[in-house]
Protein backbone atom coordinates (compact mmCIF):
# COMPACT_ATOMS: atom_id res chain seq x y z
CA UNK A 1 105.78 104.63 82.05
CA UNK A 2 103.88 106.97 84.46
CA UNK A 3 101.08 104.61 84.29
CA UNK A 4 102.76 101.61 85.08
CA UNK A 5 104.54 103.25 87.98
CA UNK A 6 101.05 105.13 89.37
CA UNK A 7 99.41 101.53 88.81
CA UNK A 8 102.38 99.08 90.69
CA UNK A 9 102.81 102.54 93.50
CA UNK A 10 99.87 103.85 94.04
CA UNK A 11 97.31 100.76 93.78
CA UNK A 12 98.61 97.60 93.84
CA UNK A 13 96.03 95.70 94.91
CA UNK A 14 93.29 97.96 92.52
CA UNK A 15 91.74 94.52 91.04
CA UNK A 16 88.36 95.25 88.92
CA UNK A 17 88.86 96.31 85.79
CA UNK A 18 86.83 99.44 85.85
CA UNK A 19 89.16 100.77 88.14
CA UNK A 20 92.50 99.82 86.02
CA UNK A 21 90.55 101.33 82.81
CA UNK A 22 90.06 104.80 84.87
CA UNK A 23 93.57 105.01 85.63
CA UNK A 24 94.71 103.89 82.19
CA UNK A 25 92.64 106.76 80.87
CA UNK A 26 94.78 109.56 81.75
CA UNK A 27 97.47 107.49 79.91
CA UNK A 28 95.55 108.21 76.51
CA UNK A 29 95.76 111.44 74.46
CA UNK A 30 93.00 113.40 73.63
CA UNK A 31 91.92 114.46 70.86
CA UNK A 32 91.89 118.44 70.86
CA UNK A 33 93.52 121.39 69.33
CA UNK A 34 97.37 121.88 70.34
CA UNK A 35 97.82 124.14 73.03
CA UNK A 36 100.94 125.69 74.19
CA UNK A 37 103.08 122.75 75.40
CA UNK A 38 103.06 124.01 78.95
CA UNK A 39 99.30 124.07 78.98
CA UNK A 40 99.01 121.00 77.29
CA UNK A 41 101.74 119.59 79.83
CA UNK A 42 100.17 120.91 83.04
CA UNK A 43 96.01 120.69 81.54
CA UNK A 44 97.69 116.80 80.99
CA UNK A 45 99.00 116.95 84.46
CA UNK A 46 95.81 117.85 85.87
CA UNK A 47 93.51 115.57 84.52
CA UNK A 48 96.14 112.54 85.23
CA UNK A 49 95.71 113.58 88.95
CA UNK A 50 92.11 113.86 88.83
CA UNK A 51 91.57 110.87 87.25
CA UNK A 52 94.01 108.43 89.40
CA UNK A 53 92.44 110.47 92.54
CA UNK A 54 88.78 109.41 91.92
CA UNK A 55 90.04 105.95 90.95
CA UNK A 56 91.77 106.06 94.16
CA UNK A 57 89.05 107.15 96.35
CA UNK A 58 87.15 104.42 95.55
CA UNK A 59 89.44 102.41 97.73
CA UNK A 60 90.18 105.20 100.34
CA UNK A 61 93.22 106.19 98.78
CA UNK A 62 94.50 109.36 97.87
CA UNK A 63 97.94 111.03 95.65
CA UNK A 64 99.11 113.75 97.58
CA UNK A 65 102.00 116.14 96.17
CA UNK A 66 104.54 118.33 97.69
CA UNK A 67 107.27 120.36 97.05
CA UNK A 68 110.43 120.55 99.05
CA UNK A 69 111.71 124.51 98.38
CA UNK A 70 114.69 123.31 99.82
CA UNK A 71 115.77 120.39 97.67
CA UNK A 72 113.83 121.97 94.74
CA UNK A 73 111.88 118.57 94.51
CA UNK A 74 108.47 117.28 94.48
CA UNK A 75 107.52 114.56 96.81
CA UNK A 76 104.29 111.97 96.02
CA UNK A 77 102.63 110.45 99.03
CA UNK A 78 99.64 107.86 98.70
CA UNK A 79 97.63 108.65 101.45
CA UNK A 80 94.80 106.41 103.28
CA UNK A 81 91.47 109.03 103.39
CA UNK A 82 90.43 107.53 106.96
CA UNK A 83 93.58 107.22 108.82
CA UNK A 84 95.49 110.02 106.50
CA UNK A 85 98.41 107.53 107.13
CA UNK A 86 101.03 107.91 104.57
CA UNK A 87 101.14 104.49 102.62
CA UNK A 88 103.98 105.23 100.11
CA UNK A 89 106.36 108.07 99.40
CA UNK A 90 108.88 109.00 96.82
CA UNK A 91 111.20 110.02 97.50
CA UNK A 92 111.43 108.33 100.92
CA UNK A 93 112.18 110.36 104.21
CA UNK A 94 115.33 108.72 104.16
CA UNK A 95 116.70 109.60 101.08
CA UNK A 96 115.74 112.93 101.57
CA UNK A 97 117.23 113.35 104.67
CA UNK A 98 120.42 111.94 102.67
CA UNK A 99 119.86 115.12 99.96
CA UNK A 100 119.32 117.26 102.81
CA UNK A 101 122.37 116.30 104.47
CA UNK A 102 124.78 116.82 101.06
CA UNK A 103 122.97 119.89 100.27
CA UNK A 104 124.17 121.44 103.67
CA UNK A 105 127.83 120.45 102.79
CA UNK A 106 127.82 118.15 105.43
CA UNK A 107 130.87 115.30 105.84
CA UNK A 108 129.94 112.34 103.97
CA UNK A 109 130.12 110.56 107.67
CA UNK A 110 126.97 111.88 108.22
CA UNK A 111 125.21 109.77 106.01
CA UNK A 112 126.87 106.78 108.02
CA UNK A 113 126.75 108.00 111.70
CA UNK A 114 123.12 109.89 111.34
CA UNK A 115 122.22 113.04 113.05
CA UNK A 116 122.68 113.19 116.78
């Protein structure tokens, strides 16, 4: 599922194949001796986003992550490498001022009216 959503998010318009079999890659287990799950889950985590990186660089692309301390969240940006314009995010700005703005206990209007 994470591949599928990386692929149709990240690079849509990735169209050679070696390119769709690098970011595939991370998808597929490998084959060594079990590690703690955390370890396994963040050594997994780490090799996904190397992987889908270099895949991405080769079209001046870039998976950036952040986490919001406030919302306790972690925010994914695609990022173009020459113009470090933000392509995608997720969540969007707008839906996290929205989780901002119930977090605070704010009236529901708020959501509606926006912030002066």
């Amino acid at each position: 599922m994470l591949l599928e959503r990386l692929t149709a998010v990240a690079a849509p318009d990735v169209a050679d194949a070696g390119a769709r079999r690098r970011l595939r890659a991370f998808a597929e287990p490998q084959a060594t001796e079990a590690p703690p799950p955390a370890a396994r889950d963040a050594a997994a985590l780490e090799r996904a986003l190397t992987q889908a990186n270099h895949a991405l660089a080769e079209k001046g692309r870039e998976l950036s992550f952040e986490f919001d301390r406030e919302l306790g969240r972690v925010i994914a940006k695609l990022v173009d490498t020459t113009t470090r314009e933000v392509i995608r995010q997720v969540p969007s700005e707008e839906l996290l001022a929205i989780a901002r703005a119930l977090a605070a206990g704010e009236d529901a209007g708020v959501l509606l009216r926006g912030r002066g």
